[in-house]
Protein backbone atom coordinates (compact mmCIF):
# COMPACT_ATOMS: atom_id res chain seq x y z
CA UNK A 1 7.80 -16.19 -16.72
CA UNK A 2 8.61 -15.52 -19.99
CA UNK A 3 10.34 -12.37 -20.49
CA UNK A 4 8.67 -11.26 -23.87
CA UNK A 5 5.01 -11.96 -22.38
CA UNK A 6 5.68 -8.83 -19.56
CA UNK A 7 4.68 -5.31 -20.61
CA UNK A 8 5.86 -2.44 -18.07
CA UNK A 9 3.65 1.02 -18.96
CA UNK A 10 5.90 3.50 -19.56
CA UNK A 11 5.23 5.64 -16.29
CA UNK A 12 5.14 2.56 -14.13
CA UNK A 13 2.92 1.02 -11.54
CA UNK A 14 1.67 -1.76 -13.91
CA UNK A 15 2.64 -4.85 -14.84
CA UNK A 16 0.64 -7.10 -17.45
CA UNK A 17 1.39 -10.70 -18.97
CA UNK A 18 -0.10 -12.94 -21.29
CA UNK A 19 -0.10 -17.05 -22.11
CA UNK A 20 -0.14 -18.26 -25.67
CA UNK A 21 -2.69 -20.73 -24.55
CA UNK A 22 -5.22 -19.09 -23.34
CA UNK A 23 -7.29 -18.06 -20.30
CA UNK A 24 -6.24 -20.01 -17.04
CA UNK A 25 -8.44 -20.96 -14.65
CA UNK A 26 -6.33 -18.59 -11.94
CA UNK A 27 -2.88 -17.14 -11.55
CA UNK A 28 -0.98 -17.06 -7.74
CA UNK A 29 1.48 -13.63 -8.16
CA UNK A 30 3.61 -13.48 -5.18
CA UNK A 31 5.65 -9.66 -5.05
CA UNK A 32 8.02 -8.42 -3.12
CA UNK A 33 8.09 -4.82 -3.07
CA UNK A 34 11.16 -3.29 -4.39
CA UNK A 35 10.76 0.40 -5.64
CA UNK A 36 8.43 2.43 -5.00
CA UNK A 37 7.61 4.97 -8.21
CA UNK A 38 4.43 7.44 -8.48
CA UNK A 39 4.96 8.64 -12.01
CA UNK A 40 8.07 10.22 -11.85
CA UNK A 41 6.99 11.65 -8.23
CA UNK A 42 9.85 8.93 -6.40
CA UNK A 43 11.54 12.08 -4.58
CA UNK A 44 8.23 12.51 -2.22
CA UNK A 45 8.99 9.83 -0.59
CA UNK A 46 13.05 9.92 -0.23
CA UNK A 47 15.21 12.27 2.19
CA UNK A 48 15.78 14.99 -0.18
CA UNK A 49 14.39 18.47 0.18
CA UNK A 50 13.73 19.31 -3.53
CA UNK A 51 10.60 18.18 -5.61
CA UNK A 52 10.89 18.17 -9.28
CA UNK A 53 8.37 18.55 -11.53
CA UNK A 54 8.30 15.71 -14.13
CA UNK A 55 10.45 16.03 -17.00
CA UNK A 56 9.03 16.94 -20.71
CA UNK A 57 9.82 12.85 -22.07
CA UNK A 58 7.57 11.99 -19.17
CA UNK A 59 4.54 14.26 -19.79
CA UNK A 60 4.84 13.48 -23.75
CA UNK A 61 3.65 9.88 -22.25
CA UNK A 62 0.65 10.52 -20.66
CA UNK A 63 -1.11 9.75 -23.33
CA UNK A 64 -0.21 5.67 -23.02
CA UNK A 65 -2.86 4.56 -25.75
CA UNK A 66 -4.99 5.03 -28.45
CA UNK A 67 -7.15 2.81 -30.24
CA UNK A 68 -9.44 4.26 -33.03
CA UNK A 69 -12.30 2.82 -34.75
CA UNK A 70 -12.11 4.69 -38.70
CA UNK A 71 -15.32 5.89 -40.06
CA UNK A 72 -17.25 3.63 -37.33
CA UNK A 73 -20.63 6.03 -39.10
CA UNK A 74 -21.59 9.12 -41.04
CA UNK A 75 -22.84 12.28 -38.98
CA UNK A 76 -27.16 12.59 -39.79
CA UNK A 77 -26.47 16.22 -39.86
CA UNK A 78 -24.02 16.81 -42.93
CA UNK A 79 -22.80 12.81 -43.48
CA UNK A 80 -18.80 13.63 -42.64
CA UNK A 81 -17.50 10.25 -41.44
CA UNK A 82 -16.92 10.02 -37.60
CA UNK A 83 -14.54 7.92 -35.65
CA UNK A 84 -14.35 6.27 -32.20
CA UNK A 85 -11.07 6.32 -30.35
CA UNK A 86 -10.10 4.79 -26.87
CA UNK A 87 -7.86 7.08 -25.29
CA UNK A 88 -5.40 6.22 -22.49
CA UNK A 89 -4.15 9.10 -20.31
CA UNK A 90 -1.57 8.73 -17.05
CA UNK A 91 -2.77 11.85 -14.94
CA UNK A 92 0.77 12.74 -13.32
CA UNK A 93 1.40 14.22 -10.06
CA UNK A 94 2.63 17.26 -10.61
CA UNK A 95 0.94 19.19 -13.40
CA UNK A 96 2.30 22.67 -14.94
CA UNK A 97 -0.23 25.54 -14.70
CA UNK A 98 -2.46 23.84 -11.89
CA UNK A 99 -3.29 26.05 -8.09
CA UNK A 100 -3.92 23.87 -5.35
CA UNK A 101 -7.15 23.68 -3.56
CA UNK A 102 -6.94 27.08 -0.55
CA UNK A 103 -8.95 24.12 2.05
CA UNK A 104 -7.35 22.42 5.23
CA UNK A 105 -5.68 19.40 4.87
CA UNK A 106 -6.40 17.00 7.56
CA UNK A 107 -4.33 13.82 7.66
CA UNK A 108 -5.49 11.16 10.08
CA UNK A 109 -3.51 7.83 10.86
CA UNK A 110 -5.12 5.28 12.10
CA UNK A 111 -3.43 2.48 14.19
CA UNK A 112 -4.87 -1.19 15.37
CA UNK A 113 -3.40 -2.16 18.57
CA UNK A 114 -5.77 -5.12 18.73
CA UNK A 115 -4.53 -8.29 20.96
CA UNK A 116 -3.50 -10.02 17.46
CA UNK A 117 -0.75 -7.23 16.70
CA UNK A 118 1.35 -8.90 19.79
CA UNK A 119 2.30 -11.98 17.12
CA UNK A 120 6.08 -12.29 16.88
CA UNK A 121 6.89 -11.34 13.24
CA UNK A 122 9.65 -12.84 11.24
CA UNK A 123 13.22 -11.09 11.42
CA UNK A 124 13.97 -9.74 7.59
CA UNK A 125 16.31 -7.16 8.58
CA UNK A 126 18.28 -8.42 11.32
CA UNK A 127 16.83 -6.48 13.95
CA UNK A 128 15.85 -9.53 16.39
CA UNK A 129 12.76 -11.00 17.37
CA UNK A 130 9.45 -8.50 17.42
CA UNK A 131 5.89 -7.72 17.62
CA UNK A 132 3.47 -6.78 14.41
CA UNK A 133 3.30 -3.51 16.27
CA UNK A 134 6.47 -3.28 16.89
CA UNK A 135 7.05 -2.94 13.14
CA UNK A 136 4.19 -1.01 12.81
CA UNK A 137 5.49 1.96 15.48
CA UNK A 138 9.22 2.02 13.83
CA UNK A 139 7.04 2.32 10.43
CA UNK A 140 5.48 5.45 11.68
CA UNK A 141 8.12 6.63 13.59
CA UNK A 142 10.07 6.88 10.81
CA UNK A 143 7.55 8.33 8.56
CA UNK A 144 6.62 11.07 10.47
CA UNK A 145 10.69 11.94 10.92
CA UNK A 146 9.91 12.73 7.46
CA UNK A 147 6.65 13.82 6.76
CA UNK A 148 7.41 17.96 7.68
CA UNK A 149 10.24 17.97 5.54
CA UNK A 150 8.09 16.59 2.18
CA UNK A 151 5.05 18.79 3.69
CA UNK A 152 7.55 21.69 3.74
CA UNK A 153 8.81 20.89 0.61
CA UNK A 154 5.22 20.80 -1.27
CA UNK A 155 4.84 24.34 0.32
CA UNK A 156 7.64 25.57 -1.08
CA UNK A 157 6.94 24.45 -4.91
CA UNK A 158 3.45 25.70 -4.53
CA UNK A 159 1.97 22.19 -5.03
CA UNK A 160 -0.35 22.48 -1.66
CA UNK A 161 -1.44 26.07 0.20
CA UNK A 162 0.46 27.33 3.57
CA UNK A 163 -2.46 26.88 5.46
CA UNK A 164 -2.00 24.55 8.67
CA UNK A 165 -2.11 21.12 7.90
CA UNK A 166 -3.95 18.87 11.23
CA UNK A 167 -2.58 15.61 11.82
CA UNK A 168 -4.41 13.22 13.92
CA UNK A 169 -3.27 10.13 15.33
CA UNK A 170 -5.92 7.89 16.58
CA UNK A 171 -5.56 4.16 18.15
CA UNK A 172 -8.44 1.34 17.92
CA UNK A 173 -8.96 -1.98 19.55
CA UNK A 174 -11.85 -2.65 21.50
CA UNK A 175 -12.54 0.96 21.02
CA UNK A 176 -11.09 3.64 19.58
CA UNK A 177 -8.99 6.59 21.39
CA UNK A 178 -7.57 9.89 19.89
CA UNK A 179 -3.68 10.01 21.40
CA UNK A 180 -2.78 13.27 19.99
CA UNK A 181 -3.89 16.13 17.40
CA UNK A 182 -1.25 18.51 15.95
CA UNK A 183 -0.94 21.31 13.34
CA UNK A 184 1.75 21.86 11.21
CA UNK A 185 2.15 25.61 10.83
CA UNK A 186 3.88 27.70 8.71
CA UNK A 187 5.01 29.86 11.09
CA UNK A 188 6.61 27.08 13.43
CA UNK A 189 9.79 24.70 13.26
CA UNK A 190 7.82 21.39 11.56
CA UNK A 191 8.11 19.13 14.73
CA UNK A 192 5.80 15.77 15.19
CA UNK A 193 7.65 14.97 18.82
CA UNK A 194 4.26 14.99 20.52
CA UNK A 195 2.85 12.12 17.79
CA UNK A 196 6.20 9.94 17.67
CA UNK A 197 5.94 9.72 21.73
CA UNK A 198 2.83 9.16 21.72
CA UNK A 199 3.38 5.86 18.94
CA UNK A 200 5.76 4.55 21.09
CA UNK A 201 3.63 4.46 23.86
CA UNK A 202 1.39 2.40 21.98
CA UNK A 203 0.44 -1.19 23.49
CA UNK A 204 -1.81 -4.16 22.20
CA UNK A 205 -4.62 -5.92 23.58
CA UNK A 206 -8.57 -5.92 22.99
CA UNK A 207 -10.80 -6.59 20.30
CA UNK A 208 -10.68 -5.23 16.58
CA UNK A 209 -13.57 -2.18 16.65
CA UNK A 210 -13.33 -0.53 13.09
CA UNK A 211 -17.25 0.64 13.41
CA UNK A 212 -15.98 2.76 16.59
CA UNK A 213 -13.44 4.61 14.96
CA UNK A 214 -15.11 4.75 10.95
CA UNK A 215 -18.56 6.46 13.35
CA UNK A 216 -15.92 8.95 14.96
CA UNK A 217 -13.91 9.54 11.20
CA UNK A 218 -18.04 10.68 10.25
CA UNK A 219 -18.05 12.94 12.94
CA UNK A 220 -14.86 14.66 12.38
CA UNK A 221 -15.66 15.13 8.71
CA UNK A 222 -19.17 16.14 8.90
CA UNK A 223 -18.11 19.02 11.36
CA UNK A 224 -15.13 19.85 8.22
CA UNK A 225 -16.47 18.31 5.41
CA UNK A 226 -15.12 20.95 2.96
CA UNK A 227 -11.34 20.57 4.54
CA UNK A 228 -9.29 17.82 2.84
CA UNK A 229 -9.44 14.92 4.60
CA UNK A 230 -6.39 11.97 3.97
CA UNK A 231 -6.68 8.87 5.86
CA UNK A 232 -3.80 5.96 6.49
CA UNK A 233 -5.44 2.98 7.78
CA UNK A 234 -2.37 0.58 9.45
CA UNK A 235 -4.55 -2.94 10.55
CA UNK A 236 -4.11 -6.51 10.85
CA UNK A 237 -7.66 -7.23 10.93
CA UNK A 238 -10.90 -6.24 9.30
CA UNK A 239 -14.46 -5.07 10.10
CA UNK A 240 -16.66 -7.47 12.28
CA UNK A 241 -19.48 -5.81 11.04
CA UNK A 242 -18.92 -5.17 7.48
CA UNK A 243 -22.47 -3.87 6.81
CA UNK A 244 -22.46 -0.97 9.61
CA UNK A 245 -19.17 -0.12 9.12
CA UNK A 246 -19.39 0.52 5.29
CA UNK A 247 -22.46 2.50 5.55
CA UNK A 248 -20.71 4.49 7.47
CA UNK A 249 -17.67 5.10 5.37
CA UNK A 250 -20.13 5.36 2.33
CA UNK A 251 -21.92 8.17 4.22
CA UNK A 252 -19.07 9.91 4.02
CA UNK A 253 -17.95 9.76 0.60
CA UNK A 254 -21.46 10.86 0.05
CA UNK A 255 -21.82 14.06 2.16
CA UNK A 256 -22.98 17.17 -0.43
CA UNK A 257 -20.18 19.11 0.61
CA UNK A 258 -17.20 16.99 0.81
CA UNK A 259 -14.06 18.86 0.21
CA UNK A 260 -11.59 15.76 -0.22
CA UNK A 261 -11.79 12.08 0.96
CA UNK A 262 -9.67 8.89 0.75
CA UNK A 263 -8.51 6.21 2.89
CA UNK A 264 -5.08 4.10 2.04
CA UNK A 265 -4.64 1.06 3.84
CA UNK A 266 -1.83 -0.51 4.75
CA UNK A 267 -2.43 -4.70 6.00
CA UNK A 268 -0.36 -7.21 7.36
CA UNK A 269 -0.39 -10.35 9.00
CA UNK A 270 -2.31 -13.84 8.80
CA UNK A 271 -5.45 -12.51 10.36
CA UNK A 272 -6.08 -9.53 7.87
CA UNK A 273 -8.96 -9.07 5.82
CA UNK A 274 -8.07 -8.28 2.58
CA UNK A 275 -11.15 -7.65 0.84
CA UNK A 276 -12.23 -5.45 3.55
CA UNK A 277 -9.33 -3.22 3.13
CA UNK A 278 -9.35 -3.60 -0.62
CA UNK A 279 -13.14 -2.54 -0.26
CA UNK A 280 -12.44 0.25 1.79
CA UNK A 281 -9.52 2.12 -0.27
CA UNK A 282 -11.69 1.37 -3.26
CA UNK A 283 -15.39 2.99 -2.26
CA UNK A 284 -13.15 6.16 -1.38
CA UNK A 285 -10.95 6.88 -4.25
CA UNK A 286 -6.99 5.46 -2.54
CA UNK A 287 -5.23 2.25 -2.27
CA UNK A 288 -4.77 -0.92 -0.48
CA UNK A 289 -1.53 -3.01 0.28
CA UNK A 290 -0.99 -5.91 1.49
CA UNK A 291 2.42 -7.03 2.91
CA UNK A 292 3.99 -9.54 4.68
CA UNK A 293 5.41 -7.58 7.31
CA UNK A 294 6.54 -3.92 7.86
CA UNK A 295 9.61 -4.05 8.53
CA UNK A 296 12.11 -2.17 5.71
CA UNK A 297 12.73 0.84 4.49
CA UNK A 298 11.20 0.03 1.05
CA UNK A 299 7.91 0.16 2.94
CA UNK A 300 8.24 3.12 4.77
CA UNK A 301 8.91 4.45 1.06
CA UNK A 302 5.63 3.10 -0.29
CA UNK A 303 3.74 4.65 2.68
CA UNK A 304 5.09 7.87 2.35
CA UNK A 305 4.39 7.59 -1.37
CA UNK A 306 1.29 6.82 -0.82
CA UNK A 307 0.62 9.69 1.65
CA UNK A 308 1.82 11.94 -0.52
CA UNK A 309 -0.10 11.08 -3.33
CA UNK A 310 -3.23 11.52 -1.26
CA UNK A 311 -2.29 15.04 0.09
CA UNK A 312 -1.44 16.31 -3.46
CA UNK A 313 -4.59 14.56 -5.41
CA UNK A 314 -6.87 16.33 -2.14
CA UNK A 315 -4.80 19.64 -3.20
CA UNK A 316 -5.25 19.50 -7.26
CA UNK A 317 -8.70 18.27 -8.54
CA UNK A 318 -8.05 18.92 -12.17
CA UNK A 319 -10.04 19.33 -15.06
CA UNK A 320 -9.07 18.08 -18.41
CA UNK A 321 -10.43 19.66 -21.47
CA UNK A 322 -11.38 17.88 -24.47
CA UNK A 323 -11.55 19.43 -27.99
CA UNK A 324 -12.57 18.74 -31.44
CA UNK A 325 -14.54 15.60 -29.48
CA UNK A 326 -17.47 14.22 -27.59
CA UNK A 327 -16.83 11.97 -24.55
CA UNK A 328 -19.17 9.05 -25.07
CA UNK A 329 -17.72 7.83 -21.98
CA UNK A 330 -15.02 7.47 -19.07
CA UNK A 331 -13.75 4.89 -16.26
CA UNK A 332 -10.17 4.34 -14.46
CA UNK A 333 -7.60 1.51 -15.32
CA UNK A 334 -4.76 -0.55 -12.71
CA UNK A 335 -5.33 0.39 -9.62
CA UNK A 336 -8.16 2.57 -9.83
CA UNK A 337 -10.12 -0.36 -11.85
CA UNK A 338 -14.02 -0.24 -10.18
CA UNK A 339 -14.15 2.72 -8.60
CA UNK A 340 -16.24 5.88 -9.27
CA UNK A 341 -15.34 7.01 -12.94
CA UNK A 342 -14.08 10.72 -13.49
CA UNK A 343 -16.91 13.11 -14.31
CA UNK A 344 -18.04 14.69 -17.51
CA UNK A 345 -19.08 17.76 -18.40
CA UNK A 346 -20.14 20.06 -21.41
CA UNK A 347 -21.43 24.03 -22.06
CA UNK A 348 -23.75 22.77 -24.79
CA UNK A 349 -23.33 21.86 -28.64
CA UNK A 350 -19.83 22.24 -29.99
CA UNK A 351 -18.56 23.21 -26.79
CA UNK A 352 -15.49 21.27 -25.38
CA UNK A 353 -15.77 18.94 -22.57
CA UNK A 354 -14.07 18.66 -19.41
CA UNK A 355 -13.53 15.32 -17.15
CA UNK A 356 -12.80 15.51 -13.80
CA UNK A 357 -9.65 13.47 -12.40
CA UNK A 358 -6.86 13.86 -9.93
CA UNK A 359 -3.07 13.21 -10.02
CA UNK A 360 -2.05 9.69 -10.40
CA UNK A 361 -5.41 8.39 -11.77
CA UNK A 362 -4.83 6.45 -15.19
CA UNK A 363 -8.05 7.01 -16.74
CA UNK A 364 -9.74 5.81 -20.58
CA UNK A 365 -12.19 7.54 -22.67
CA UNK A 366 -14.19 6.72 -25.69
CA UNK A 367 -14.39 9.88 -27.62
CA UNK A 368 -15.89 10.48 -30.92
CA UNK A 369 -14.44 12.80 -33.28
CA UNK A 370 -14.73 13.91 -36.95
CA UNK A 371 -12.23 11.39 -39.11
CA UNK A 372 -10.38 14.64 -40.30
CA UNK A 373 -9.93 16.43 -36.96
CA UNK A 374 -7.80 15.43 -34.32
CA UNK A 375 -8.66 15.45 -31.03
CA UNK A 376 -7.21 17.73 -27.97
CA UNK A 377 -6.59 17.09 -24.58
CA UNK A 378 -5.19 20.08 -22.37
CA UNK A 379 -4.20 19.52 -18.47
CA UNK A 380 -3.52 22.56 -16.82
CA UNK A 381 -0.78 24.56 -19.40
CA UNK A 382 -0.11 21.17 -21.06
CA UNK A 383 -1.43 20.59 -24.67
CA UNK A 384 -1.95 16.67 -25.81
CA UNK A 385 -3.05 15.71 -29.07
CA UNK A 386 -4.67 12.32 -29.68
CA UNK A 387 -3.10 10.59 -32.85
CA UNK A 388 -3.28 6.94 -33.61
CA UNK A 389 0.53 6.66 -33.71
CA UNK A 390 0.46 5.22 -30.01
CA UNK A 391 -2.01 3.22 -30.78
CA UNK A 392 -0.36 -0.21 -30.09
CA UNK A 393 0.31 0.76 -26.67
CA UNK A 394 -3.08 0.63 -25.46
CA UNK A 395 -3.59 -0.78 -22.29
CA UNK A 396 -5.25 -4.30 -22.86
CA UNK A 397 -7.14 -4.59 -18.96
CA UNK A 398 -9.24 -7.42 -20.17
CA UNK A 399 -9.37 -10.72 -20.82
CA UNK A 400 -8.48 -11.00 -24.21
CA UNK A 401 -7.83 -14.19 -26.59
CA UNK A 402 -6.52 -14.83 -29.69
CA UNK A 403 -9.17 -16.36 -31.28
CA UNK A 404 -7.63 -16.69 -34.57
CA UNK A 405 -4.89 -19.30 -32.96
CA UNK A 406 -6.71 -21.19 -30.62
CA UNK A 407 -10.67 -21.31 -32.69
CA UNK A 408 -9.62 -21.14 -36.27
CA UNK A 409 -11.63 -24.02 -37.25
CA UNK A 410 -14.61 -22.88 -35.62
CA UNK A 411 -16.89 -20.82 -37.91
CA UNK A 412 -18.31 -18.61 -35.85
CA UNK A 413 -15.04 -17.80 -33.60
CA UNK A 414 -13.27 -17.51 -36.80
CA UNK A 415 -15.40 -14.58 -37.76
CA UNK A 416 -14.57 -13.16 -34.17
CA UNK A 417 -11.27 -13.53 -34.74
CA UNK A 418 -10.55 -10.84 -37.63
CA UNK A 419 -8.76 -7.47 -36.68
CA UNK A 420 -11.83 -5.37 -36.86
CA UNK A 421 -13.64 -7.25 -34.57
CA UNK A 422 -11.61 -8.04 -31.95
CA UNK A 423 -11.14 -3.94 -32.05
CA UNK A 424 -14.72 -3.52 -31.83
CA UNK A 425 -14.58 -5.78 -28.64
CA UNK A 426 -12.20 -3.50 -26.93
CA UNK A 427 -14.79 -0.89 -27.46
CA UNK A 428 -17.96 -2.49 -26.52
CA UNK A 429 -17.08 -2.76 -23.22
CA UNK A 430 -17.37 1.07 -22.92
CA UNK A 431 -20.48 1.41 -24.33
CA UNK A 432 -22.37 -1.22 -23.16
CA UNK A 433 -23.16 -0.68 -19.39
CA UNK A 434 -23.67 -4.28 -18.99
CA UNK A 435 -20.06 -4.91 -19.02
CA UNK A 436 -18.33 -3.29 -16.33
CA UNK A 437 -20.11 -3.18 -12.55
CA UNK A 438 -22.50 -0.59 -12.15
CA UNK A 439 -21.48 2.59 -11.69
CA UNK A 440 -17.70 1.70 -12.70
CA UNK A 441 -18.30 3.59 -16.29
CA UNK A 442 -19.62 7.16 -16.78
CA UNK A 443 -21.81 7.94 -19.93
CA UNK A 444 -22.51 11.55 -19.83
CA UNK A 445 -25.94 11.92 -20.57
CA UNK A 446 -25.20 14.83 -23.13
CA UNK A 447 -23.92 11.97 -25.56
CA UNK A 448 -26.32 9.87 -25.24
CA UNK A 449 -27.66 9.93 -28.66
CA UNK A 450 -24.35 9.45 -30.51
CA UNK A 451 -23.15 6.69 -27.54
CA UNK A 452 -26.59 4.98 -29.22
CA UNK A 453 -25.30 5.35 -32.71
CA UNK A 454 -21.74 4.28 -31.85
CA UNK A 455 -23.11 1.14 -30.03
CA UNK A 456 -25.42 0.09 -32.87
CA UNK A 457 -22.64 0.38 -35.73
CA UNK A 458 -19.40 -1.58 -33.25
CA UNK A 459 -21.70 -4.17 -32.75
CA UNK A 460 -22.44 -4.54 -36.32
């Protein structure tokens, strides 16, 4: 691959690359994970016992893109020109000026011992023939060596409360069984001896139930829902009824009074479903990988990560405040592509707005603003303002081509191809709901008469 076609964003986690020819019909990308980095959060998941927050270079970044439309139309009220602007913004994980959530944190890991995790897996790291489970009960024993230093850690930096966090460890096959519940308390030496016996107890054989243990994950959180529930899924399989079992983890996600919820998934081996757990980690906010084996340190890295992103996003729901613009509308880029798009909301006229979003989400919004005003963002203590002088560094998650290359000939493509209308095509797609799957793209209904007026003049 050609070096010059690969764009890295500047606070990680994405990777994008272009051809000069063209769409192709399909692309086969075949990682192997590295490094694990969660915008500038990499300590979380090493052996040290300080947390920084993120540098001032780093939060200068977090606004990754900008992309506005000049004088797109003229206000009916007093005819001042108005623009449109795409705005790209990397929520970090650690944010100046933000209190945690005071609600329990319940973390619940979830192991499949089905019959298929006896498989002999291939020896990476010299440590002799073994089992899929195998690798998955050094992964976890080695995690939750870990996990009360990082949980102590948070505590001490004030990023999550000092209530008792519950940890439950939970098996499925043919059914699923509870093998141990445990608080970590304040008060106590952080010890997880009880869970890490209780892992290496655990033995394969049976069937592949995920509707048992998603209807018993409903119970637990209806009894709690306010707590903050963070789930790590570890499975080789996927659903056998997808239907039941996604109603049920939808009827979660749903309940009125749901605190926190989000499942991370972590697959393996030849007989995994991978748009099941894709599916899953999507419908509830967290993420889904899928590895060849679990063996190495660089995953038990990535899991932590991951785990810790979940307890500190279920600990900071933040609002981000928008001045001197209206939020036509909002969704979430990279990994957070297709899932439920941060919410909006305003006091009344010439009020500011405020978008929900949590740490680590890399989220865009098409604001419109007065041509002589400059918009502001503000997250937590931290002040942004929106200038077009990162404007080349928006993130380009579609499939774009340049027309002017490969259709100059052709009359109408040739008219596509001009500057302003390819930039009117990167906006479109935000205002149209047609575009994006429903429900992927917010358009606060407060805005709905300039979204109208913004739509009409892009497409013209």
């Amino acid at each position: 691959l050609d070096g010059s076609l690969v764009q890295h964003s500047p606070l990680g986690g994405l990777i994008q690359w272009k051809s000069f020819s063209g769409l192709r019909r399909g692309t086969l990308l075949k990682v192997r994970l590295k490094y694990s980095s969660y915008l500038g959060f990499d300590k979380i998941a090493s052996e040290t016992d300080e947390i920084g927050v993120l540098p001032e270079e780093t939060m200068s970044k977090m606004i990754t893109g900008v992309d506005s439309i000049k004088k797109c139309f003229f206000s009916s009220i007093d005819g001042s020109p108005l623009d449109t602007s795409l705005v790209d913004v990397n929520i970090p994980l650690v944010i100046p000026g933000v209190t945690p959530s005071s609600e329990q944190h319940e973390v619940y890991i979830i192991v499949d011992t089905s019959g298929s995790t006896c498989m002999s897996v291939r020896d990476y790291d010299g440590i002799g023939n073994m089992t899929f489970l195998d690798t998955s009960k050094l992964l976890l024993d080695g995690i939750l060596e870990v996990l009360p230093k990082h949980i102590e850690a948070l505590r001490k930096k004030k990023m999550i409360n000092q209530r008792p966090i519950k940890v439950h460890l939970w098996q499925f096959n043919s059914k699923m069984t509870k093998e141990a519940e445990f608080s970590l308390k304040e008060s106590l030496p952080l010890s997880l001896s009880i869970l890490q016996a209780r892992v290496k107890k655990l033995t394969s054989g049976g069937g592949t139930n995920y509707d048992d243990w998603a209807h018993e994950l409903r119970v637990n959180v209806s009894s709690n829902p306010s707590n903050l529930h963070s789930v790590l899924l570890v499975t080789d399989g996927g659903a056998t009824s997808r239907e039941y079992f996604f109603d049920e983890i939808e009827s979660i996600a749903s309940h009125p009074n749901l605190g926190f919820f989000q499942v991370d998934c972590l697959g393996y081996g030849p007989w995994l479903d991978p748009s099941c757990v894709s599916h899953l980690a999507q419908v509830t906010g967290g993420e889904a990988i899928m590895v060849e084996s679990l063996a190495g340190e660089q995953i038990r890295i990535k899991v932590l990560g991951m785990m810790a992103r979940s307890i500190l996003r279920a600990a900071s729901s933040i609002s981000m405040e928008i001045n001197n613009a209206s939020v036509l509308a909002t969704r979430l880029l990279n990994n957070d592509h297709g899932k439920q798009p941060p919410g909006v909301s305003s006091d009344g006229i010439n009020s500011s707005f405020s978008v929900s979003v949590y740490p680590g989400q890399h989220v865009r919004m098409l604001l419109l603003h007065s041509s002589w005003q400059t918009p502001i963002v503000t997250i937590g203590s931290i002040l942004l303002s929106v200038n077009s002088e990162v404007g080349d560094s928006l993130s380009d998650d579609g499939e774009w081509v340049d027309l002017a290359n490969a259709f100059i000939s052709t009359s109408l493509l040739a008219k596509l191809s001009n500057k302003r209308a390819l930039q009117a095509m990167k906006h479109l797609p935000m205002l149209e709901p047609a575009y994006f799957a429903a429900g992927s793209v917010n358009h606060p209904i407060e805005t709905a008469l300039e979204r109208h007026s913004a739509t009409l003049h892009t497409s013209i």
